[in-house]
Protein backbone atom coordinates (compact mmCIF):
# COMPACT_ATOMS: atom_id res chain seq x y z
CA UNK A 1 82.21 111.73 139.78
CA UNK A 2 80.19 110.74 136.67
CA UNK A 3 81.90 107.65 134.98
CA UNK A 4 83.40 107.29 131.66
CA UNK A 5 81.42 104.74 129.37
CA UNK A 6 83.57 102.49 127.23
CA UNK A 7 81.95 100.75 124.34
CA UNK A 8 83.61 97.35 123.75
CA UNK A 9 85.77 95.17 126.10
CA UNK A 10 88.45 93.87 123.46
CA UNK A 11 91.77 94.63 124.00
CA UNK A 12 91.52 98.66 123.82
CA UNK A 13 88.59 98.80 125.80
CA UNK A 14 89.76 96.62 128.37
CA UNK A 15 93.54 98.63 128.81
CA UNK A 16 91.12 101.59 128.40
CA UNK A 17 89.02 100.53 131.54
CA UNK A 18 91.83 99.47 133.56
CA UNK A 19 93.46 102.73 133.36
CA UNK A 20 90.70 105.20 134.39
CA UNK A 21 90.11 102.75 137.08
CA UNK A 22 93.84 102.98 138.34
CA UNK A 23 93.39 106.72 138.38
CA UNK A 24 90.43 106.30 140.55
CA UNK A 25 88.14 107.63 138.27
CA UNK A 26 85.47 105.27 137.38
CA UNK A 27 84.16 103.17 134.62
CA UNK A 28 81.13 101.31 132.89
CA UNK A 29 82.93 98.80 130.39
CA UNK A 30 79.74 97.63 127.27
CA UNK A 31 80.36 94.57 125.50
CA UNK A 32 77.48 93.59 123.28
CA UNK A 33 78.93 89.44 123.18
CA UNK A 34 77.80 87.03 123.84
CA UNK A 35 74.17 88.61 123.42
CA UNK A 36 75.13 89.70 120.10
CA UNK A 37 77.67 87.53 118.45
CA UNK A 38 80.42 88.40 115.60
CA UNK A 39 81.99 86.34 112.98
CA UNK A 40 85.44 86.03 114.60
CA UNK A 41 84.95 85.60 118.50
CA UNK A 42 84.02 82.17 120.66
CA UNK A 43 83.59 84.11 124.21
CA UNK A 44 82.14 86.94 126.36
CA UNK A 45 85.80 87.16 127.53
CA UNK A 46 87.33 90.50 127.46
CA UNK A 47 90.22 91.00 125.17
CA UNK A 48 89.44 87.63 123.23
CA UNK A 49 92.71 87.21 120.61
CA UNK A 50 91.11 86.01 117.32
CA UNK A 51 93.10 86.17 114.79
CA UNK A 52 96.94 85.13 116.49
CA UNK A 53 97.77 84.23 119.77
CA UNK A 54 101.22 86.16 119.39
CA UNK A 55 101.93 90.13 120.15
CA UNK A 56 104.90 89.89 117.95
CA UNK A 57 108.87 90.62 118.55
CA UNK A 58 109.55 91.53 122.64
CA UNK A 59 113.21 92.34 121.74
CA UNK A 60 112.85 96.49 123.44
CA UNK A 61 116.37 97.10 121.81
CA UNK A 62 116.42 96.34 118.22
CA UNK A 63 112.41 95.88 117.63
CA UNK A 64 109.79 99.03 117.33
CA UNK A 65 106.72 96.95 118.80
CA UNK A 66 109.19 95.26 121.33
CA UNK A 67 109.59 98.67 122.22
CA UNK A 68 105.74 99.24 122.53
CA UNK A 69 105.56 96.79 124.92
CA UNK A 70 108.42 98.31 127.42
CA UNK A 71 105.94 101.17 127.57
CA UNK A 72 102.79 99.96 128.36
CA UNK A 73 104.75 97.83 131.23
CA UNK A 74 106.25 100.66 132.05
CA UNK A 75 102.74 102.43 132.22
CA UNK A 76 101.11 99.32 134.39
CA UNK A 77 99.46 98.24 131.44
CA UNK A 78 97.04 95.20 132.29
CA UNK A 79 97.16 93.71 129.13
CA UNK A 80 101.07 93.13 129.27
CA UNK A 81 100.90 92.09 132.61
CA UNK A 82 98.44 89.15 132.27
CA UNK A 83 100.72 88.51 128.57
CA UNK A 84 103.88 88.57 130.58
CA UNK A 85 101.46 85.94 132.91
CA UNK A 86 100.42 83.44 130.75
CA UNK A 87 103.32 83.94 128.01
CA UNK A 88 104.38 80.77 126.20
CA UNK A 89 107.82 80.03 124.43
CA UNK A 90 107.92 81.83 121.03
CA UNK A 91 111.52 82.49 120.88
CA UNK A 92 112.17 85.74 120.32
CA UNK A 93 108.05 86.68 120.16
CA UNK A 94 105.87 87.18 122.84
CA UNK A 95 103.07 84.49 122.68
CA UNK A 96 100.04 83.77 125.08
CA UNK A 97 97.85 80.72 125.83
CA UNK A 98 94.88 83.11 124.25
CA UNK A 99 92.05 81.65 126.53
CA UNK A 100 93.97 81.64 129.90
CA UNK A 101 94.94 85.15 129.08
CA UNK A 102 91.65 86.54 128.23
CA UNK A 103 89.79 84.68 131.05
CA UNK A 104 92.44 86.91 133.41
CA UNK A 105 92.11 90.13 132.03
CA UNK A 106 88.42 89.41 132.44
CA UNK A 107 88.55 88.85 136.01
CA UNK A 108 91.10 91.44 136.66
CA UNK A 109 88.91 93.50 135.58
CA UNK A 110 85.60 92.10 137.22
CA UNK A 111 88.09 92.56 140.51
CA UNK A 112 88.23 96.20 140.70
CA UNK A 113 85.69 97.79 142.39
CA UNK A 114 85.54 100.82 140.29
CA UNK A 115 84.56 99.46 136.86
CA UNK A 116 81.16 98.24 136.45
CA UNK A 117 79.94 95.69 133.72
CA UNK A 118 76.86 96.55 131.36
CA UNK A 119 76.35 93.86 129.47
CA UNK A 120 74.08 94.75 125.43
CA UNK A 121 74.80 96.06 122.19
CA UNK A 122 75.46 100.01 122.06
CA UNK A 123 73.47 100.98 118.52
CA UNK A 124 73.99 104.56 118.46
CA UNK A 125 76.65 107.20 119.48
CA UNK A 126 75.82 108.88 122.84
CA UNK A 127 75.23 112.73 122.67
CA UNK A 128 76.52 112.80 126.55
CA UNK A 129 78.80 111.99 128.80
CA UNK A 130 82.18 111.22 128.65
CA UNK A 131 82.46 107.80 126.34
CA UNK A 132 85.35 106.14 124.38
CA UNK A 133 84.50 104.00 121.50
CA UNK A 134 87.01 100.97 121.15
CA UNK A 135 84.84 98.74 118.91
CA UNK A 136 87.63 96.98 117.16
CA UNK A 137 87.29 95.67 113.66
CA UNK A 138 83.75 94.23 114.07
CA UNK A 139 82.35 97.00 115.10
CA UNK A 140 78.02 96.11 114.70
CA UNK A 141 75.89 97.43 111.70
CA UNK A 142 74.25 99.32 113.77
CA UNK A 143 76.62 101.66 115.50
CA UNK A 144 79.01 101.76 112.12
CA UNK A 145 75.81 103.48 110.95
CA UNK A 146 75.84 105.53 113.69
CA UNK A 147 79.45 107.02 113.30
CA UNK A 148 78.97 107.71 109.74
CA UNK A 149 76.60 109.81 110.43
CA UNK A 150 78.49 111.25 113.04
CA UNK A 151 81.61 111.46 110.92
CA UNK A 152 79.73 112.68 107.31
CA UNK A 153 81.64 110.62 105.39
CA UNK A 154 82.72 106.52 104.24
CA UNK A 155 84.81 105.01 106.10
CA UNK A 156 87.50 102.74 104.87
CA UNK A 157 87.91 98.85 105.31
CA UNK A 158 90.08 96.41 104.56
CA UNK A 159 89.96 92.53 105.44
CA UNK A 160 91.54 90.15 108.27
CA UNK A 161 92.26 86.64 108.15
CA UNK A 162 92.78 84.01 110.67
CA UNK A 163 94.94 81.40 110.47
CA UNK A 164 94.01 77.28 111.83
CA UNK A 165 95.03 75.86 114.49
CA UNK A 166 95.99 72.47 114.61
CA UNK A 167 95.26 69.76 117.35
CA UNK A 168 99.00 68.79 118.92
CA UNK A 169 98.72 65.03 118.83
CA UNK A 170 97.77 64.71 114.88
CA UNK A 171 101.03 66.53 113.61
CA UNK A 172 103.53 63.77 112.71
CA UNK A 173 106.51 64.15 114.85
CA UNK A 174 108.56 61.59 112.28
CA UNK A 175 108.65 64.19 109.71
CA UNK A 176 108.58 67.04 111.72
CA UNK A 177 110.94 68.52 114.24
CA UNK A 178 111.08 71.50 117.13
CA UNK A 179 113.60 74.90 116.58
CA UNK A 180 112.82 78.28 116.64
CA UNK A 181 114.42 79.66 113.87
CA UNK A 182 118.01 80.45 114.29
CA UNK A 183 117.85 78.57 117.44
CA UNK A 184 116.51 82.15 119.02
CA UNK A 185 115.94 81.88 122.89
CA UNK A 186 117.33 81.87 125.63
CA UNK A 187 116.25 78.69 127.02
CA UNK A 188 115.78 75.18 125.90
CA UNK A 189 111.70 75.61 125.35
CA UNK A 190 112.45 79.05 123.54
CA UNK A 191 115.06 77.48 121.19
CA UNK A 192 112.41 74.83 120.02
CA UNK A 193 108.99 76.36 120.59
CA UNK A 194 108.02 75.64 116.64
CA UNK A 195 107.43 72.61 114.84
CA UNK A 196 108.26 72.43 111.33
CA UNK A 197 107.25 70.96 108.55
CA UNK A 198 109.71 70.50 105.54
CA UNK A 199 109.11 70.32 102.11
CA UNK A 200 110.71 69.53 99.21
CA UNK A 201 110.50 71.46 95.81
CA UNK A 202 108.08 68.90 94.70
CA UNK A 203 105.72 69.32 97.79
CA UNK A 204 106.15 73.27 97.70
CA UNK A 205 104.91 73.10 94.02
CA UNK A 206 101.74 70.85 94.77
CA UNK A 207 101.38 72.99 97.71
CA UNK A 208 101.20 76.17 95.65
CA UNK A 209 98.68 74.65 92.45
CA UNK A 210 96.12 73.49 95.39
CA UNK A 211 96.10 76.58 97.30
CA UNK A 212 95.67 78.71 94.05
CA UNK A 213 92.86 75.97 92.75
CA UNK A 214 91.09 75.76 95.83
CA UNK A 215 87.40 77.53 96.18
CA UNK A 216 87.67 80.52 98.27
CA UNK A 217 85.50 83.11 99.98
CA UNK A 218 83.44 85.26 97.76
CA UNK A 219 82.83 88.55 98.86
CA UNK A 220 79.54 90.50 98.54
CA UNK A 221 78.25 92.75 95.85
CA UNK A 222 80.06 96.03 96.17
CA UNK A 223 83.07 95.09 98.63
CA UNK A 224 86.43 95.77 97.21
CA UNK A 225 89.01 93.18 99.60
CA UNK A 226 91.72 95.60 100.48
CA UNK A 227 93.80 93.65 102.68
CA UNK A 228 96.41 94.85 105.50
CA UNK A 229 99.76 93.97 104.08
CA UNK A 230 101.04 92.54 107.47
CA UNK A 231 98.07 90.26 107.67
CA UNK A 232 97.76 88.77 103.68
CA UNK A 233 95.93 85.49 103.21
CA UNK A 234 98.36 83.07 101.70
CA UNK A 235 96.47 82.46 98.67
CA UNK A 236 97.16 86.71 97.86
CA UNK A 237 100.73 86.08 98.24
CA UNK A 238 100.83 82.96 96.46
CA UNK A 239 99.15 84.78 93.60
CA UNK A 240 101.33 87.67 93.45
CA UNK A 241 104.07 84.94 92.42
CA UNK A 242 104.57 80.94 93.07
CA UNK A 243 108.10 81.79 94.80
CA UNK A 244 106.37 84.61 97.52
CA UNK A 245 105.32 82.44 100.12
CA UNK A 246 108.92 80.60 100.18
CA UNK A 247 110.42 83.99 100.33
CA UNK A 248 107.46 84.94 103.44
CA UNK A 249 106.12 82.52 106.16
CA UNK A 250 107.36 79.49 104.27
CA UNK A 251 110.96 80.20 104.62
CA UNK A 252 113.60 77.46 105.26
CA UNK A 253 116.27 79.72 106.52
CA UNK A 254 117.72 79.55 109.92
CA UNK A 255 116.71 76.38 110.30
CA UNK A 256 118.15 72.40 110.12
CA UNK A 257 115.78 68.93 110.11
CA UNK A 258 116.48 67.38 112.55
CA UNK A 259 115.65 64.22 110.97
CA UNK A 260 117.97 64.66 107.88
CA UNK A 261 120.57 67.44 108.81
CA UNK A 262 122.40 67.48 105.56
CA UNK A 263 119.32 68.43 103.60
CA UNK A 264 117.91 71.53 103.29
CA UNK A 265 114.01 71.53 102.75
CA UNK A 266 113.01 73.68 99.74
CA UNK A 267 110.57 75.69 102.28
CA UNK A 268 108.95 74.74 105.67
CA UNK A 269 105.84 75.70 107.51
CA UNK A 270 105.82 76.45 111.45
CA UNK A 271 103.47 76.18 113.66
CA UNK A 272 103.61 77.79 117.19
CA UNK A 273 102.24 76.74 120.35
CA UNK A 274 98.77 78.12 121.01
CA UNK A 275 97.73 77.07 124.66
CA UNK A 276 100.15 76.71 127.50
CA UNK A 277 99.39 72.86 127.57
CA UNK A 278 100.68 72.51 123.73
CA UNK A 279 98.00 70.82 122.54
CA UNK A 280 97.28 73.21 120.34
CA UNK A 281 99.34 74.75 117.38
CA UNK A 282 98.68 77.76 115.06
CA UNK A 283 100.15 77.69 111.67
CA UNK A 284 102.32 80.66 111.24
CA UNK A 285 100.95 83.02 108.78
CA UNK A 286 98.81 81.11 107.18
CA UNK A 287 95.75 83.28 107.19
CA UNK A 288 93.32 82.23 104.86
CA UNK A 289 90.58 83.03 102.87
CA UNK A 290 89.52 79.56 101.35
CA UNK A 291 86.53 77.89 102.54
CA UNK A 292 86.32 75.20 105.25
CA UNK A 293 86.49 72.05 103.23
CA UNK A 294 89.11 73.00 100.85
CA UNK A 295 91.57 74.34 104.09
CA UNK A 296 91.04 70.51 105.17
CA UNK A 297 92.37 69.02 101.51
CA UNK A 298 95.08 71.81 101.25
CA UNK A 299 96.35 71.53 104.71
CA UNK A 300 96.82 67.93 104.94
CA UNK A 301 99.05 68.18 101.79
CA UNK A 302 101.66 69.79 104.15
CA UNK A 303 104.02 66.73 105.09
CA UNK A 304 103.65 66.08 108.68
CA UNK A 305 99.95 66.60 108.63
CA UNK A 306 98.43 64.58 106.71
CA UNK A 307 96.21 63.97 109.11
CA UNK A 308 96.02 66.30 111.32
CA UNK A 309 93.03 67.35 113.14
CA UNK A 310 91.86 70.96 112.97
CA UNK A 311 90.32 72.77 116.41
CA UNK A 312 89.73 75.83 114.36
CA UNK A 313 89.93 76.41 110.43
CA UNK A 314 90.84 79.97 109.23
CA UNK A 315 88.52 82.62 107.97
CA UNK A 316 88.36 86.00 106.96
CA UNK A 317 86.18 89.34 108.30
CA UNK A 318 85.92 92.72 107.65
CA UNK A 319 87.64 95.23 109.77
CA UNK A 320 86.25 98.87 109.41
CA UNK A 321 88.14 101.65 110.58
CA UNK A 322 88.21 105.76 110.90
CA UNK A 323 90.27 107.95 108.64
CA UNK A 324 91.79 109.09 111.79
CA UNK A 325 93.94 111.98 109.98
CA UNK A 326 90.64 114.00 109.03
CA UNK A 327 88.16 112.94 112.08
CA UNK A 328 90.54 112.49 115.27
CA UNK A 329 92.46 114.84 117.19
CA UNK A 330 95.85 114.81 119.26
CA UNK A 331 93.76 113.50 122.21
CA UNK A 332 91.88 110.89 120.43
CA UNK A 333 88.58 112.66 120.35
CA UNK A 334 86.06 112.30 117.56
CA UNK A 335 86.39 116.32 116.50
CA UNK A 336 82.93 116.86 115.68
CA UNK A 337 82.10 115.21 118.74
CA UNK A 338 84.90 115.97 121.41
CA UNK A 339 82.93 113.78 124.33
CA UNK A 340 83.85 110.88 122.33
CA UNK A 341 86.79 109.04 122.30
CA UNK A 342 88.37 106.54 119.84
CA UNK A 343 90.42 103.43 120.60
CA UNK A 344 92.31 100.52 119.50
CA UNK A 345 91.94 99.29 115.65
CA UNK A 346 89.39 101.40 114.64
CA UNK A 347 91.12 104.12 115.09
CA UNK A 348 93.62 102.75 112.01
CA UNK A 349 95.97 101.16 114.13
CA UNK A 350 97.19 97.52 112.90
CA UNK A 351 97.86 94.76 115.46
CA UNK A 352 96.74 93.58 118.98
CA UNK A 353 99.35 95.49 121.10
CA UNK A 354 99.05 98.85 119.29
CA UNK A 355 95.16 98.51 119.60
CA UNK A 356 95.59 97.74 123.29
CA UNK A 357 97.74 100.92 123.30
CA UNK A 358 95.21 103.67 121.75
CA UNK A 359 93.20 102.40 125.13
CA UNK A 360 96.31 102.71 127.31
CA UNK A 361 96.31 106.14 126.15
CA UNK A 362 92.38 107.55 125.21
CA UNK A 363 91.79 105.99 129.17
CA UNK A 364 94.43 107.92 130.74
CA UNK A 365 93.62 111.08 128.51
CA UNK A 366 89.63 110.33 129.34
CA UNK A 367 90.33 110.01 133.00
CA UNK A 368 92.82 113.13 133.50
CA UNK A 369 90.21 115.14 131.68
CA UNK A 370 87.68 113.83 134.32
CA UNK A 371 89.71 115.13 137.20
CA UNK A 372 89.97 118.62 135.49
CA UNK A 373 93.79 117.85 133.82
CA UNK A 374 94.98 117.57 130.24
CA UNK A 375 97.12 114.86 129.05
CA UNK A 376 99.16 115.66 125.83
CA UNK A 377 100.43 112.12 124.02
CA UNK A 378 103.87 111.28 124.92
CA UNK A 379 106.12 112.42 122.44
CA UNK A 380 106.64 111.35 118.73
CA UNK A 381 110.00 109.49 119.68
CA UNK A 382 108.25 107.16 121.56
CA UNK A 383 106.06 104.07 120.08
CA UNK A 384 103.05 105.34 121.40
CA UNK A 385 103.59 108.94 120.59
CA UNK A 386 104.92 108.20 117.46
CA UNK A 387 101.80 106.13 117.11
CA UNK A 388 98.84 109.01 118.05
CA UNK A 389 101.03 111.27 115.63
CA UNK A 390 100.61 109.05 112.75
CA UNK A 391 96.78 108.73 113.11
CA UNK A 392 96.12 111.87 113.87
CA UNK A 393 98.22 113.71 111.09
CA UNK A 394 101.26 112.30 110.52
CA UNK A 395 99.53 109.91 107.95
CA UNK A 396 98.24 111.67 104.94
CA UNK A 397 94.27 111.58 105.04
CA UNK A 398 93.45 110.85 101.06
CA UNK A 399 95.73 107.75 101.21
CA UNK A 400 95.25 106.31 105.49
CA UNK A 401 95.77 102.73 105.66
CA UNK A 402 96.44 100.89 109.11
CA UNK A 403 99.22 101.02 109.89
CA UNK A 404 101.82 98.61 112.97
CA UNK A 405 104.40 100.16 115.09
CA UNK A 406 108.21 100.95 113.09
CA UNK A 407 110.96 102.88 113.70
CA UNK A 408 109.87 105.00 109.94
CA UNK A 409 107.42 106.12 112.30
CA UNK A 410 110.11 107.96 114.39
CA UNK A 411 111.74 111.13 114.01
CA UNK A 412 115.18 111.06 112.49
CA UNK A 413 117.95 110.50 115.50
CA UNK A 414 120.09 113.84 115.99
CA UNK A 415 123.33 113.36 115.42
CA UNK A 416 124.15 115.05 118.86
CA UNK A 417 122.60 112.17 120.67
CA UNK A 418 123.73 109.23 118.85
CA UNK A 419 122.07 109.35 115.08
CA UNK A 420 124.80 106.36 114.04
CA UNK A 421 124.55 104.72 110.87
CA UNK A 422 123.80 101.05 111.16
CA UNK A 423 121.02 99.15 111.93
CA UNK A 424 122.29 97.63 115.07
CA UNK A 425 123.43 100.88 116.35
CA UNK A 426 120.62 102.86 114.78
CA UNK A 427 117.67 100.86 116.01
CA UNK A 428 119.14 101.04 119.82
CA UNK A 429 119.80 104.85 120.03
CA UNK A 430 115.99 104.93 119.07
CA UNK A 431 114.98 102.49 121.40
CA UNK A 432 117.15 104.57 123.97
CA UNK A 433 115.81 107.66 123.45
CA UNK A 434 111.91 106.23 123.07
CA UNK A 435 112.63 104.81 127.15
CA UNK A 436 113.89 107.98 128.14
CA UNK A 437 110.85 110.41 126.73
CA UNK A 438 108.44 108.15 127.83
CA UNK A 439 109.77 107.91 131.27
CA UNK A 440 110.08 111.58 131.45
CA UNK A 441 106.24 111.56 130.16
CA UNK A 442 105.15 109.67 132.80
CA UNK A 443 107.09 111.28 135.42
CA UNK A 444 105.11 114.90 135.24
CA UNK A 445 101.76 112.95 135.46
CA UNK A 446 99.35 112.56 138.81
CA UNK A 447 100.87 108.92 139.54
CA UNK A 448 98.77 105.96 138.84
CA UNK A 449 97.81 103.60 140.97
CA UNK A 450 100.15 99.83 139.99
């Protein structure tokens, strides 16, 4: 059997690999790193986080992208199962120690016989052969060329930050304390897997003039910064009003210094555990666009850490992506080009786990196809379904922006099988009937291999 080519090893490409390979069909994975190098990524590794080291809310009853994640377990998804591996408390979020985790997806993948490594940059689209194309945001120069030709028209962009991550043993514990907001977990390291950093109204106010004073990243002639609303720098929100940052990551609610109980901090920043060993802590949602020195100068105004060492700053890159609606089709094939598949966040979808599942699926569709099958998407009132629809025509093409996981995304609940007012019996009935299409999805497929 001829393989299926897969250009890029991030997190699509990677679930995309491990899935044709489980349906004993196999699989040449390209990654052009480290031979060619991108703005955002440190490794070779396969499915290298760069931007957060969390894959958001795991709650699979009350939580769209929780629900996400229930499927691609469900489906024997390898990037879940090394997450679920190398998790770290988050309270209710499911983080990972980002270099453990991508150092075992790498060798998971390394370990099965049936995908083969070819290591260079791919600069233009292949003509043959089956291929899937899960370049991620930084797709090269060279092969963005390539599928605009292929495509005939622009395609859109919009801009990623990342946020700095903070070296353990220079945040001062005297000021700062451990919960996880609302005290969510269900252990002891769950309920205080954040520090936080209070601050009054005076220190929020400083905070706010130096972050909209500091020098920031300029961007090129001719690039308009359209940014991903779930992924803002703070110095956007901060301009969009002084009080929008208190009101987003800076929020003091649901939580209590321990160092001063009766007082309420006028806002607080978190930071979250980044490596399993906790020496290293990301600061919650504060992607940034600022250059390196002024992060330093703004940063250490936080109280707690003032001087705090900094193993990363933040930064910001573009992320190019399709306009899916127009170019893709129901089976995630290029429709000028059906031997091409597209995968992961170039395909329009926002955030690591709904990039990981575009490859879940465009590898299972890619490898059924191989073996002389068709594999419709599961349906639109699951996550993933409900995901494929949306990029593929649910979205309307003259206004496509990327889009994460939600329940809007869903079809309405019929009132036969629970369609119940209230959030907290709403989002359940949809989470119920999401587990119970996709398991009936998977049921009527050749089984893959676990």
């Amino acid at each position: 059997m001829e393989p299926i080519h897969i250009i890029g090893a991030g997190l699509a490409g990677s679930e995309a690999a491990w899935q044709i390979a489980r349906a004993g069909v196999p699989v040449v994975l390209h990654e052009m790193r480290p031979q060619v190098a991108t703005f955002a990524h440190r490794t070779g590794d396969c499915a290298e986080m760069v931007c957060s080291n969390s894959f958001r809310s795991d709650d699979d009853q009350m939580n769209a992208v929780g629900q996400l994640h229930w499927e691609m377990r469900a489906a024997g998804g390898l990037i879940m199962a090394m997450a679920d591996r190398h998790r770290l408390p988050a309270g209710g979020a499911l983080a990972v120690d980002r270099d453990a985790f991508s150092t075992a997806v790498t060798q998971a993948l390394r370990d099965e016989p049936l995908i083969s490594f070819a290591p260079g940059e791919i600069a233009d689209l292949p003509t043959d052969g089956r291929w899937i194309v899960a370049t991620g945001p930084l797709t090269s120069p060279a092969l963005g060329q390539s599928i605009l030709q292929a495509t005939g028209e622009g395609a859109l962009a919009f801009f990623d930050a990342i946020a700095p991550i903070v070296h353990a043993e220079t945040i001062d514990m005297s000021v700062c304390w451990r919960q996880s907001r609302y005290d969510k977990g269900e252990t002891e390291e769950e309920r205080t897997a954040y520090i936080n950093c209070p601050m009054t109204r005076e220190d929020y106010e400083g905070f706010i003039d130096a972050l909209l004073a500091a020098e920031k990243t300029e961007f090129h002639e001719g690039e308009t910064a359209g940014y991903f609303d779930g992924c803002l720098p703070i110095e956007v929100m901060a301009e969009r009003g002084r009080e929008t940052l208190r009101h987003g990551p800076m929020k003091p609610v649901g939580l209590t210094n321990a160092h001063n109980p009766a007082e309420k901090p006028y806002a607080v920043v978190q930071l979250r555990r980044d490596n399993a060993l906790g020496t290293l802590y990301n600061i919650v949602g504060f992607q940034t666009k600022m250059k390196y020195g002024a992060q330093v100068d703004v940063f250490r105004r936080i109280p707690g850490l003032e001087n705090a060492s900094f193993a990363r700053l933040g930064g910001i890159h573009r992320n190019t992506f399709l306009n899916s609606p127009r170019l893709i089709d129901h089976r995630l094939r290029l429709r000028a080009r059906p031997n091409l598949r597209f995968a992961g966040q170039v395909t329009g979808v926002e955030g690591y786990v709904e990039s990981a599942a575009m490859g879940l699926l465009a590898g299972r569709m890619a490898a059924a196809e191989a073996q002389g099958r068709d594999l419709a998407p599961p349906p639109q009132t699951t996550s993933m379904g409900a995901l494929v629809n949306h990029i593929t025509g649910g979205a309307d093409a003259r206004t496509f922006q990327p889009m994460n996981v939600n329940f809007g995304l869903y079809p309405p609940l019929d009132e036969m099988r629970g369609g119940r007012k209230g959030r907290k019996d709403r989002y359940p009935a949809y989470t119920d009937r999401a587990k119970a299409d996709f398991q009936a999805w998977l049921a009527v497929q050749q089984p893959w291999k676990q």
